[in-house]
C-alpha atoms as a PDB file:
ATOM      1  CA  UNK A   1       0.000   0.000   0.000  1.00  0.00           C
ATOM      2  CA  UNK A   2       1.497   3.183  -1.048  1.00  0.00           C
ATOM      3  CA  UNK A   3       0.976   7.024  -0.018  1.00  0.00           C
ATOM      4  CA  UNK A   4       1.917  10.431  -1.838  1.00  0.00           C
ATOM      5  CA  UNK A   5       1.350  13.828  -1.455  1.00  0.00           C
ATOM      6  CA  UNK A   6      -1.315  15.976  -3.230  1.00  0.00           C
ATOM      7  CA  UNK A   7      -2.199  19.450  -3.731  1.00  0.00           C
ATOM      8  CA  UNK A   8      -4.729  20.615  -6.023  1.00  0.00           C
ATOM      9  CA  UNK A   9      -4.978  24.068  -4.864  1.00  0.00           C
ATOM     10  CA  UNK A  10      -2.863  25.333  -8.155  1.00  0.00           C
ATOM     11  CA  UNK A  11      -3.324  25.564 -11.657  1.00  0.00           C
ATOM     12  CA  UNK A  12      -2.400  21.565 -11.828  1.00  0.00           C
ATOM     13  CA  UNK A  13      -2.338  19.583  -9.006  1.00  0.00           C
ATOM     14  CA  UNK A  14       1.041  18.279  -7.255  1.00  0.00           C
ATOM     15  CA  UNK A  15       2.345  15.289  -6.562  1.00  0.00           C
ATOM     16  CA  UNK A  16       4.864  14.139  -3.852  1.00  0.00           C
ATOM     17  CA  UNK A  17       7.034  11.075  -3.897  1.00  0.00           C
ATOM     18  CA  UNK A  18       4.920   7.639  -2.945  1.00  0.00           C
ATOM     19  CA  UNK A  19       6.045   6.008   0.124  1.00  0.00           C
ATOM     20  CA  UNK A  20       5.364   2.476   0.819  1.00  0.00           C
ATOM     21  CA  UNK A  21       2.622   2.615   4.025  1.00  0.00           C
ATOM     22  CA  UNK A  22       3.101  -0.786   4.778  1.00  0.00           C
ATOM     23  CA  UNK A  23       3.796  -4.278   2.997  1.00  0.00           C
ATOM     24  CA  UNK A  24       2.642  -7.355   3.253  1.00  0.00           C
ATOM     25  CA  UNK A  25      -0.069 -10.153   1.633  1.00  0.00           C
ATOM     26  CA  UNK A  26      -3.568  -9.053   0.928  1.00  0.00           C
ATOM     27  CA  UNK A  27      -6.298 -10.187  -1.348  1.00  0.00           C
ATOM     28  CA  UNK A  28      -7.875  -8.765  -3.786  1.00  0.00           C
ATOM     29  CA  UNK A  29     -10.981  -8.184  -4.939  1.00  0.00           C
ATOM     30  CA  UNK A  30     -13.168  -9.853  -7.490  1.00  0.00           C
ATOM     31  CA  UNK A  31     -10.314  -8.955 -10.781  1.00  0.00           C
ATOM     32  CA  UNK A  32      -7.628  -6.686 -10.610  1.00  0.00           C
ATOM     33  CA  UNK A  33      -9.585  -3.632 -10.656  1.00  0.00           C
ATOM     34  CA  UNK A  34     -12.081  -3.623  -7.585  1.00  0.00           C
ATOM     35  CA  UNK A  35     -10.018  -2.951  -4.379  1.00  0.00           C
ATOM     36  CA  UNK A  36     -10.470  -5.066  -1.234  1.00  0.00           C
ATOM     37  CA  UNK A  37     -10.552  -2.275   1.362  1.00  0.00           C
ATOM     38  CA  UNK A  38     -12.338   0.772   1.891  1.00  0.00           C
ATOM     39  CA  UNK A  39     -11.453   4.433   3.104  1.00  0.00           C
ATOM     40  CA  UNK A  40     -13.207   5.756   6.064  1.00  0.00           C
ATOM     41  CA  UNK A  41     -14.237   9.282   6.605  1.00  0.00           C
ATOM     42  CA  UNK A  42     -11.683   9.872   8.972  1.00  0.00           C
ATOM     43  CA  UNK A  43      -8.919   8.933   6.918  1.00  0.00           C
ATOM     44  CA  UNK A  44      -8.394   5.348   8.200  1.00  0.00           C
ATOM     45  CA  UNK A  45      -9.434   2.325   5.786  1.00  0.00           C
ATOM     46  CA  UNK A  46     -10.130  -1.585   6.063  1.00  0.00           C
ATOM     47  CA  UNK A  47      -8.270  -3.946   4.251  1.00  0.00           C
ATOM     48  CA  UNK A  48      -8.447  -7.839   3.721  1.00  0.00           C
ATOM     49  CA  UNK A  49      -5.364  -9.674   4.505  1.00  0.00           C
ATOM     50  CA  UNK A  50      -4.528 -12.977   3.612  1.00  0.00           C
ATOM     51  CA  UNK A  51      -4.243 -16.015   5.997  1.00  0.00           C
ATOM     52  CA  UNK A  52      -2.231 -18.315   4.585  1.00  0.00           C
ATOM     53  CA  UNK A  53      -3.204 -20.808   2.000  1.00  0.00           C
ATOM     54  CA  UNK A  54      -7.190 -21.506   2.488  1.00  0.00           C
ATOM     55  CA  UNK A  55      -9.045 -18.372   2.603  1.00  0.00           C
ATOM     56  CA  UNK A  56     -12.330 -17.490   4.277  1.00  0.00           C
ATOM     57  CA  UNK A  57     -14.488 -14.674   4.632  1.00  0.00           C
ATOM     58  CA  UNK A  58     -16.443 -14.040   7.730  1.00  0.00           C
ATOM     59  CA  UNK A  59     -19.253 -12.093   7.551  1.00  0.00           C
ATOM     60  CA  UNK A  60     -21.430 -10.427  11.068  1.00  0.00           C
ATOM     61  CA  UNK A  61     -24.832  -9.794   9.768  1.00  0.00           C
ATOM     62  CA  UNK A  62     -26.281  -7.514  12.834  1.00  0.00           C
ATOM     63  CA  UNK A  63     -22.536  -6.499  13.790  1.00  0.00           C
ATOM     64  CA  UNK A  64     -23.717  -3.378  15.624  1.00  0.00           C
ATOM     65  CA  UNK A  65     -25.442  -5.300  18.486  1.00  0.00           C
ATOM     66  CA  UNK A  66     -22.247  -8.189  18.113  1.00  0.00           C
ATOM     67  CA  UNK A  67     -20.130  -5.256  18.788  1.00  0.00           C
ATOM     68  CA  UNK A  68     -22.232  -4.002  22.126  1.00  0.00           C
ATOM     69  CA  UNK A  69     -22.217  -7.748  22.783  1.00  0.00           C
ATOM     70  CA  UNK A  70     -18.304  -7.815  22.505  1.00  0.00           C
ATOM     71  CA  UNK A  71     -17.611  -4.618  24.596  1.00  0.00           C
ATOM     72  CA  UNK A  72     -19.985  -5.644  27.342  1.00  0.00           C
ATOM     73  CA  UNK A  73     -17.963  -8.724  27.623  1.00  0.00           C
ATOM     74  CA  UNK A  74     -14.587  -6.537  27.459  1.00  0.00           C
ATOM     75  CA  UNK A  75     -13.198  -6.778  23.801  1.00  0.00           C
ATOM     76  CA  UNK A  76     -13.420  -9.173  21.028  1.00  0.00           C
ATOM     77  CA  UNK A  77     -13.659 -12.544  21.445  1.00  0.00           C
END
């Protein structure tokens, strides 16, 4: 995952040099060109990583009351 620099506020927009955020193995997404994570509104994002050779996705249906669940219980389980 790589970073860079931008400025549109001029005439063209700027560019800085990309630094490398972080490396490691992730998945992707259905073909090369849909993304497997998402960007929240407060800058931070969500990314699939891969866990070794099988892979499986697990999905919370409800996940708001699985999340008061998990807090009243003191974290995650």
């Amino acid at each position: 995952m790589m970073a860079v620099a931008f400025d549109g506020a001029g005439a063209e927009p700027a560019l800085g040099r990309p630094t490398a955020l972080f490396a490691d193995v992730y998945d992707f997404g259905q073909g090369l060109s849909i993304p497997n994570y998402d960007v929240t509104r407060d800058g931070r994002f969500l990314m699939l990583q891969r866990a070794g050779q099988e892979s499986a996705l697990r999905v919370v249906l409800n996940w708001t009351e699985e999340l008061k669940r998990a807090l009243a219980t003191g974290g995650a389980r």
